[in-house]
PDB file of N, CA and C in Angstrom:
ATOM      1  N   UNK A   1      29.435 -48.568 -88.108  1.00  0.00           N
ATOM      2  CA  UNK A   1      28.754 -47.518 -87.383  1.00  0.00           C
ATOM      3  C   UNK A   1      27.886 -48.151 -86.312  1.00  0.00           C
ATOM      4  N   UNK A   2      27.939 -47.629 -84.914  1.00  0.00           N
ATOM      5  CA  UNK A   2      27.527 -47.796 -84.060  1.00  0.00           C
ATOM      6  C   UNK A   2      26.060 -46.799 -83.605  1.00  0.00           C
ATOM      7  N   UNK A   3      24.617 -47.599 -83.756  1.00  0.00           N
ATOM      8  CA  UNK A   3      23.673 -46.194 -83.181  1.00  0.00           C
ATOM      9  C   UNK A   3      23.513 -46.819 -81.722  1.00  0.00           C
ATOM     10  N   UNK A   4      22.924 -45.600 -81.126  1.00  0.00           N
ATOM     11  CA  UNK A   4      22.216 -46.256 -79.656  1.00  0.00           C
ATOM     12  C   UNK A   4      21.705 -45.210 -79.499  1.00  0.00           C
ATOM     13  N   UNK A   5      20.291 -45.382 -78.819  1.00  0.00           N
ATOM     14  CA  UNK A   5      19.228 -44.643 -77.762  1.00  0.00           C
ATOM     15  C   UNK A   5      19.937 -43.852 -76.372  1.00  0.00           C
ATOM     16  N   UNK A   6      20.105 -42.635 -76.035  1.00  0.00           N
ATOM     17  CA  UNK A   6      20.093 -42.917 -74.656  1.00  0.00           C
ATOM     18  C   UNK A   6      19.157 -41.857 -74.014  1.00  0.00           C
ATOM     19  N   UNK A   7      18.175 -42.546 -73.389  1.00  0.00           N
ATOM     20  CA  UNK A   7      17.081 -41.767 -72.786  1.00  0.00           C
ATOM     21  C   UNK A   7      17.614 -41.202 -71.541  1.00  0.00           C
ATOM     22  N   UNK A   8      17.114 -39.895 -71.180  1.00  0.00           N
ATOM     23  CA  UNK A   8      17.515 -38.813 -70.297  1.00  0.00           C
ATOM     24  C   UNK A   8      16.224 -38.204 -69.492  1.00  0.00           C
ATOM     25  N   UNK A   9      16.810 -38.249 -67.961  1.00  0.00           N
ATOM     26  CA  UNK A   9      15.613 -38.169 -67.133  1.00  0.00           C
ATOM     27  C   UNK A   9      16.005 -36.756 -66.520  1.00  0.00           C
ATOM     28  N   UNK A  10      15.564 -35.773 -66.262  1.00  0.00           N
ATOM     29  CA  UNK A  10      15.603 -34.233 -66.408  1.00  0.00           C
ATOM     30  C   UNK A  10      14.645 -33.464 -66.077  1.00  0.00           C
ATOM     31  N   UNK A  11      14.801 -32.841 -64.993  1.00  0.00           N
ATOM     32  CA  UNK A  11      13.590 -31.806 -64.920  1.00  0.00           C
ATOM     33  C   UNK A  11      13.758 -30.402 -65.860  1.00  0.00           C
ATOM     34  N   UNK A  12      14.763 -29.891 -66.304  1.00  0.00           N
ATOM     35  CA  UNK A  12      14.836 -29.268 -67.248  1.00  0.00           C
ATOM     36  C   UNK A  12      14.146 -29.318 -68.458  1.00  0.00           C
ATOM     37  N   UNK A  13      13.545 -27.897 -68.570  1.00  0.00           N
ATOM     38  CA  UNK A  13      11.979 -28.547 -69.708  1.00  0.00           C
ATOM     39  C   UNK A  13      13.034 -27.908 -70.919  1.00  0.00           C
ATOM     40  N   UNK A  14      14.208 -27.738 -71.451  1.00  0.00           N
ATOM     41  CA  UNK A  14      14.938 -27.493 -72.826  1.00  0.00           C
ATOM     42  C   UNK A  14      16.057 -28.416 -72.591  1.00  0.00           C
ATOM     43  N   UNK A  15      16.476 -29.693 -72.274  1.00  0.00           N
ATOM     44  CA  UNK A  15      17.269 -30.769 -71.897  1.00  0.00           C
ATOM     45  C   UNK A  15      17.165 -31.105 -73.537  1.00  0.00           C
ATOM     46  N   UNK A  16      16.134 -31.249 -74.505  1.00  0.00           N
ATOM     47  CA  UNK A  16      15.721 -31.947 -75.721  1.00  0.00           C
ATOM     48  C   UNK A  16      16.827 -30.993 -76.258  1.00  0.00           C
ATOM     49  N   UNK A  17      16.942 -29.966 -76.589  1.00  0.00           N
ATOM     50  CA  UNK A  17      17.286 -28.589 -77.757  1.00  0.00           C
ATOM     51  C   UNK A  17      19.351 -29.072 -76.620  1.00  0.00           C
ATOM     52  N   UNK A  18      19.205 -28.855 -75.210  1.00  0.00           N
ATOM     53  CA  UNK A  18      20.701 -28.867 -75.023  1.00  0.00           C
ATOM     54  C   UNK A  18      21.621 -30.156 -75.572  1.00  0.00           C
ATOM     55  N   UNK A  19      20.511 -31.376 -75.443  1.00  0.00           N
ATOM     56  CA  UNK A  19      21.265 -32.534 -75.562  1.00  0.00           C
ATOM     57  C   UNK A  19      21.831 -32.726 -77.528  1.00  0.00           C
ATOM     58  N   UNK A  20      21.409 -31.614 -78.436  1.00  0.00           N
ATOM     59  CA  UNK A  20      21.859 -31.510 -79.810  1.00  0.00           C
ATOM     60  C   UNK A  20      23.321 -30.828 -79.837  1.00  0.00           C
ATOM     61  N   UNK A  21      23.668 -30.004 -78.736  1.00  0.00           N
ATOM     62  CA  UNK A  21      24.975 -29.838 -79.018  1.00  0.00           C
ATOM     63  C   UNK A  21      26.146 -30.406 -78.708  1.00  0.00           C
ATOM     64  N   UNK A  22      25.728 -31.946 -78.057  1.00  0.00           N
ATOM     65  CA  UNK A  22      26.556 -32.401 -78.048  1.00  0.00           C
ATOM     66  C   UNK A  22      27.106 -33.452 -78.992  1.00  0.00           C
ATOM     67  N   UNK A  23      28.161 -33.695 -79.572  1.00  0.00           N
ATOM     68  CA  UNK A  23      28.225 -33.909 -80.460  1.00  0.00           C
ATOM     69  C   UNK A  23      27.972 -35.725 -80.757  1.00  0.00           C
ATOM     70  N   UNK A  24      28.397 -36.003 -81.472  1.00  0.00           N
ATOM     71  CA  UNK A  24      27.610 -37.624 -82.301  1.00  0.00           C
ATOM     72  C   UNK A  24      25.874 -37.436 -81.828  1.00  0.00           C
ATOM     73  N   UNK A  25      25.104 -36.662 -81.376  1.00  0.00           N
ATOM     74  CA  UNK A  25      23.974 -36.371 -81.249  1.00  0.00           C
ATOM     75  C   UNK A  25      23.199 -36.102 -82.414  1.00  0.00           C
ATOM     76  N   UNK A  26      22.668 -36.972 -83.232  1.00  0.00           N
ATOM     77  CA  UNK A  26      22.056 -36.860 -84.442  1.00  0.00           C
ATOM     78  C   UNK A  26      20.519 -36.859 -84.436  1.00  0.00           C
ATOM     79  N   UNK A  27      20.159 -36.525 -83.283  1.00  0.00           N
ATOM     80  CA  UNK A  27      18.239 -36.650 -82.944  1.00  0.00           C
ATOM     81  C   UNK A  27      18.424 -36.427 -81.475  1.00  0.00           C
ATOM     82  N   UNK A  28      17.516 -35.645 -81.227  1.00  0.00           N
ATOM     83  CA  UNK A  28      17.153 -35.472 -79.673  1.00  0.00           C
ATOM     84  C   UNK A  28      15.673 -34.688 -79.834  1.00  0.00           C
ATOM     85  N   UNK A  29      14.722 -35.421 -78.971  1.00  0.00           N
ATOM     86  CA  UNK A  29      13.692 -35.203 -78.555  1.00  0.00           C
ATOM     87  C   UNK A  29      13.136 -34.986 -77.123  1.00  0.00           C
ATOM     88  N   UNK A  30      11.536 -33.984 -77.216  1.00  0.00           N
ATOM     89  CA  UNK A  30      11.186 -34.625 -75.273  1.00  0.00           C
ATOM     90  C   UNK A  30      10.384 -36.138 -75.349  1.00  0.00           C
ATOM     91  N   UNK A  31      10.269 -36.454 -74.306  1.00  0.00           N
ATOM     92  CA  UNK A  31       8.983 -37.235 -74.245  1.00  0.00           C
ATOM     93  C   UNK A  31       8.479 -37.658 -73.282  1.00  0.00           C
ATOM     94  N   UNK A  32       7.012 -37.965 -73.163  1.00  0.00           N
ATOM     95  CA  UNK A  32       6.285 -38.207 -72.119  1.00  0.00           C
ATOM     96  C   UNK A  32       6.449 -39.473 -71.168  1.00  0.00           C
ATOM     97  N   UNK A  33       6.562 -39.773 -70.275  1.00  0.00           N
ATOM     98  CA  UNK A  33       6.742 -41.051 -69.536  1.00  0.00           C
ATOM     99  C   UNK A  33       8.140 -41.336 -68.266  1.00  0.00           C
ATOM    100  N   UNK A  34       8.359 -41.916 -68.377  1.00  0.00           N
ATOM    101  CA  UNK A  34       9.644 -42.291 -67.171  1.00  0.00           C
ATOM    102  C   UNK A  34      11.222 -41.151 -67.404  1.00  0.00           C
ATOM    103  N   UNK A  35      11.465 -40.985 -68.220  1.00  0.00           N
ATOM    104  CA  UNK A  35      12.452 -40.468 -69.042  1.00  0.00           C
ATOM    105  C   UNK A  35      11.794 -38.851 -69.566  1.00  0.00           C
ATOM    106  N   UNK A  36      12.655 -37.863 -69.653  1.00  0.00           N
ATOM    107  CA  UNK A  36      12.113 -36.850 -70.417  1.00  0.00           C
ATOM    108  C   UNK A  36      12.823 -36.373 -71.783  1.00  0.00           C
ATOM    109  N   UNK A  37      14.267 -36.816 -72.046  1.00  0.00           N
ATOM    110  CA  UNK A  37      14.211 -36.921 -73.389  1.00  0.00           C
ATOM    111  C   UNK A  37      14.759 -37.994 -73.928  1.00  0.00           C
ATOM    112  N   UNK A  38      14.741 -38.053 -75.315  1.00  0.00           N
ATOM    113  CA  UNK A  38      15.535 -39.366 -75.997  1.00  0.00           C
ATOM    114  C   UNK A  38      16.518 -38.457 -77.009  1.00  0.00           C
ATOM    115  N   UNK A  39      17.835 -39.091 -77.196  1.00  0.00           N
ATOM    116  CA  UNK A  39      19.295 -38.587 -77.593  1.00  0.00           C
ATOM    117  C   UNK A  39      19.775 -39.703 -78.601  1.00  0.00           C
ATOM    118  N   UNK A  40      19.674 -39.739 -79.946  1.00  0.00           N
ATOM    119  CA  UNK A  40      19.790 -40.730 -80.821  1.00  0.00           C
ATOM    120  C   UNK A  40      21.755 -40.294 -81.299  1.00  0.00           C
ATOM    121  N   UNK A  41      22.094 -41.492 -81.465  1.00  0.00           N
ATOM    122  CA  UNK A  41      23.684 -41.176 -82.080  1.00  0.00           C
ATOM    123  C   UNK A  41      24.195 -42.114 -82.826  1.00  0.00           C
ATOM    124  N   UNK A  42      25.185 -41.456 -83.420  1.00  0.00           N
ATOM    125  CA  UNK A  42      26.140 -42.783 -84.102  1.00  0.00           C
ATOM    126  C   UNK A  42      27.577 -42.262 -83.692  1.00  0.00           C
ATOM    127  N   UNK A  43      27.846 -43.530 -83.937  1.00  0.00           N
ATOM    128  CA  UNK A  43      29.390 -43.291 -83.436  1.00  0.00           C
ATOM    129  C   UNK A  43      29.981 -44.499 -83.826  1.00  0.00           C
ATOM    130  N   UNK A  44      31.325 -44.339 -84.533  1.00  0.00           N
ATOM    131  CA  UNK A  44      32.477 -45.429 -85.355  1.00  0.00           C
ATOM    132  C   UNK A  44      32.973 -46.854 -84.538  1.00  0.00           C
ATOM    133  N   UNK A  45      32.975 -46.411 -83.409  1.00  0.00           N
ATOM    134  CA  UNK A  45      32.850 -47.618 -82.192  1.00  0.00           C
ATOM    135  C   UNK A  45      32.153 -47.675 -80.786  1.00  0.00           C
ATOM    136  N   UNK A  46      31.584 -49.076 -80.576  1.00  0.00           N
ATOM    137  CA  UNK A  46      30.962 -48.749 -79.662  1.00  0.00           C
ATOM    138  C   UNK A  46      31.505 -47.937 -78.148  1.00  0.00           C
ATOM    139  N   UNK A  47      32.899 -47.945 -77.845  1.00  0.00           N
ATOM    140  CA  UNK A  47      33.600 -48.064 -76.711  1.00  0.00           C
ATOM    141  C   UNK A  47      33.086 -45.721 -77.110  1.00  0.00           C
ATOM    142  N   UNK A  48      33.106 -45.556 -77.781  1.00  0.00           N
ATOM    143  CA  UNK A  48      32.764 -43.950 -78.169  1.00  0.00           C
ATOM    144  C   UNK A  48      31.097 -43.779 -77.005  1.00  0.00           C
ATOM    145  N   UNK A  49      30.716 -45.031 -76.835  1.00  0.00           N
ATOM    146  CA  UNK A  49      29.335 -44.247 -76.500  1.00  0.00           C
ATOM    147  C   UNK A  49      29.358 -44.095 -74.708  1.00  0.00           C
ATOM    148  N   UNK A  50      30.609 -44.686 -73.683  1.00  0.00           N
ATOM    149  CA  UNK A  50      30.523 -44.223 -73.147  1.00  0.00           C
ATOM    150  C   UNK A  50      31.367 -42.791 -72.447  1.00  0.00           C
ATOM    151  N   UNK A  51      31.741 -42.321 -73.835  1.00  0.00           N
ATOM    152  CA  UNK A  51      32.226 -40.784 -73.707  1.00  0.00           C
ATOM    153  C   UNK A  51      30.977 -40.080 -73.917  1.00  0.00           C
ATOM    154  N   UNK A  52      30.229 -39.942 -74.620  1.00  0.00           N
ATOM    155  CA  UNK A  52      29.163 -39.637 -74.842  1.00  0.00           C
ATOM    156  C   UNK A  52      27.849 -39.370 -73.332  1.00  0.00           C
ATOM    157  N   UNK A  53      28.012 -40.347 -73.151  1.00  0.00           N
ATOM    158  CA  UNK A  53      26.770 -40.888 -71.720  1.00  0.00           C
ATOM    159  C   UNK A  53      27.145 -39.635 -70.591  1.00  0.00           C
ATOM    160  N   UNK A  54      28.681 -40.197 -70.760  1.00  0.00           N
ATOM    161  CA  UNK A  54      29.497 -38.985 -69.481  1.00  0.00           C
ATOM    162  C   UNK A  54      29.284 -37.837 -69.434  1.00  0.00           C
ATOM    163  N   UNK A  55      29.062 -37.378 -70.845  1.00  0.00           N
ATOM    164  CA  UNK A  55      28.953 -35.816 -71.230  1.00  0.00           C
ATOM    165  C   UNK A  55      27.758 -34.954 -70.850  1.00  0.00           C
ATOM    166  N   UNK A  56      27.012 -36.329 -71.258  1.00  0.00           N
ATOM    167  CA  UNK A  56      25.134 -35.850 -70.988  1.00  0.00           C
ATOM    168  C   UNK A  56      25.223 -35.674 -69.578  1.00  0.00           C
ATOM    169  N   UNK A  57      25.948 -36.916 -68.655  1.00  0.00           N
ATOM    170  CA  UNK A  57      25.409 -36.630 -66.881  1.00  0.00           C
ATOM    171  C   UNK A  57      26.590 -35.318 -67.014  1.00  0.00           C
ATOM    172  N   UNK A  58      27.188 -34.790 -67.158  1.00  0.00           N
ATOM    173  CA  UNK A  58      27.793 -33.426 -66.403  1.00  0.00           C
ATOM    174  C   UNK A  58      26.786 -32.435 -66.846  1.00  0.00           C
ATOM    175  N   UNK A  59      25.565 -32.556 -68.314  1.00  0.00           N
ATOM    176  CA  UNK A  59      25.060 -31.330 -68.131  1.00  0.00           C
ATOM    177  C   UNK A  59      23.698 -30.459 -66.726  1.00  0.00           C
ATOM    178  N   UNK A  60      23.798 -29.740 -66.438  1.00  0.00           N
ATOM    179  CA  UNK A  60      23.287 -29.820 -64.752  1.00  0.00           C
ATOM    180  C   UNK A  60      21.706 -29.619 -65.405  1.00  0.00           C
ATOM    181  N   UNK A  61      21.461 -30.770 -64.336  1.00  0.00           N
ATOM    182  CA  UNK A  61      19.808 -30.560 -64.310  1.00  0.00           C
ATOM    183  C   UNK A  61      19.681 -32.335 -64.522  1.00  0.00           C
ATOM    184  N   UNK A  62      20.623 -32.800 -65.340  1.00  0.00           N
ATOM    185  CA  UNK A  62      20.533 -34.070 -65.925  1.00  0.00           C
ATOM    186  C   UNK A  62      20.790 -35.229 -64.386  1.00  0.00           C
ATOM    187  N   UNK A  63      19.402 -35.865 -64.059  1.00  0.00           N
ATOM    188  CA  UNK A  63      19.188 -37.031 -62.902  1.00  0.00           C
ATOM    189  C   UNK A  63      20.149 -38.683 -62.922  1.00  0.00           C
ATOM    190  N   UNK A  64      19.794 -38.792 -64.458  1.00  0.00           N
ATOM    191  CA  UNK A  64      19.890 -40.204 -65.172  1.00  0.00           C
ATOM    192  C   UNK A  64      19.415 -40.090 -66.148  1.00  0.00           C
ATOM    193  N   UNK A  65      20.679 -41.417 -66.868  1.00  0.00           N
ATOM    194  CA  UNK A  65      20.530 -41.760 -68.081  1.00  0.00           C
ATOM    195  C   UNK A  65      20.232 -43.367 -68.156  1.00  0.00           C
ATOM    196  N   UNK A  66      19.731 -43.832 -69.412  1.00  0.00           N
ATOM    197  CA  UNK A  66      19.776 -45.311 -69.946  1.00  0.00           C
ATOM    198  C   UNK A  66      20.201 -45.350 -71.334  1.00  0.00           C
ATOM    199  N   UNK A  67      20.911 -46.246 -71.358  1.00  0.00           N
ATOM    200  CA  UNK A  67      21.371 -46.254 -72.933  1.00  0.00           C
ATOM    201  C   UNK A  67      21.019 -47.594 -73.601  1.00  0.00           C
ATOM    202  N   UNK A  68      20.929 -47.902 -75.325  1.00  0.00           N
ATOM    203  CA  UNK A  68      19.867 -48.970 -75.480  1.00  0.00           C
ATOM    204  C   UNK A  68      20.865 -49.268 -76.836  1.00  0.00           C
ATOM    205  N   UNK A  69      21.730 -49.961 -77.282  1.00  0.00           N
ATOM    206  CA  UNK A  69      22.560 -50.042 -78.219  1.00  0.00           C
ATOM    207  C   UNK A  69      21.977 -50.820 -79.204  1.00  0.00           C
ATOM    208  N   UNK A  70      21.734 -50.652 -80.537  1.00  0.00           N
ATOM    209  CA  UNK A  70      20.995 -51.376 -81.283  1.00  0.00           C
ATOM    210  C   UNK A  70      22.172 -52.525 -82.251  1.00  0.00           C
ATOM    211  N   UNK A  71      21.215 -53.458 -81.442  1.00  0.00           N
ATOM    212  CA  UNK A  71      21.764 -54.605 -81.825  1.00  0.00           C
ATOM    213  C   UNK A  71      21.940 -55.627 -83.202  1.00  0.00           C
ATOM    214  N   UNK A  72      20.746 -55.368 -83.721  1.00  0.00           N
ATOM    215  CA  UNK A  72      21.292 -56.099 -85.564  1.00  0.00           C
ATOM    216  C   UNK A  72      21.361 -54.543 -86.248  1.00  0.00           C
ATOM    217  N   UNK A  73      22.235 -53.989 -86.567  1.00  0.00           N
ATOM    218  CA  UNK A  73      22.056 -52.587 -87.684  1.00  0.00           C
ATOM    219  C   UNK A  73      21.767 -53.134 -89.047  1.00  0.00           C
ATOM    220  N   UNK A  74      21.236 -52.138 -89.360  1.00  0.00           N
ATOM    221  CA  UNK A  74      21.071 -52.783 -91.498  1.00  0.00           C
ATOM    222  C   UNK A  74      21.813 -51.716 -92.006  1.00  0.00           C
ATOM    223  N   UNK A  75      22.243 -51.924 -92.854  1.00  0.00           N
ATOM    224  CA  UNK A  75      22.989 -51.110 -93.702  1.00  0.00           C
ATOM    225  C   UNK A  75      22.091 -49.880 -94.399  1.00  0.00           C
ATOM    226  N   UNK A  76      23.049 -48.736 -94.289  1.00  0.00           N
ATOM    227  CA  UNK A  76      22.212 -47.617 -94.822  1.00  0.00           C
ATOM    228  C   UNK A  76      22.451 -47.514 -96.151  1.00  0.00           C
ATOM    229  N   UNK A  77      21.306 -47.073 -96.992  1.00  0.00           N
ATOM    230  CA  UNK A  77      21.395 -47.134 -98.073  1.00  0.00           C
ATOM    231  C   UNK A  77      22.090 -45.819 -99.048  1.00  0.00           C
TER     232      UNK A  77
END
């Protein structure tokens, strides 16, 4: 299992609540600073996360993205 971050820059103040229906989207929040939300996922391979990324820039309102792939995973218990 593959997680990664990908923070979303948006003037759309419900970008947090749209970015949950997309799917491998297992957390989405707003937040304050450079970025306005963060979009947590998993996904079975990494090459899955840039279907994902693509999906977020077609939703309208969406400026930019960054994505942050976490690099040692631990096993879930």
């Amino acid at each position: 299992m593959v997680r990664a971050v990908i923070l979303v820059k948006s003037p759309k103040k419900l970008i947090a609540a749209r970015l949950r229906k997309v799917q491998n989207i297992i957390e989405s929040f707003p937040v304050s600073g450079q970025f306005d939300a963060v979009a947590v996922i998993n996904v079975s391979e990494l090459s899955a996360i840039k279907n994902i990324t693509t999906e977020i820039q077609k939703i309208p309102g969406v400026d930019r993205t960054e994505t942050m792939v976490e690099v040692n995973p631990q096993p879930l218990n």
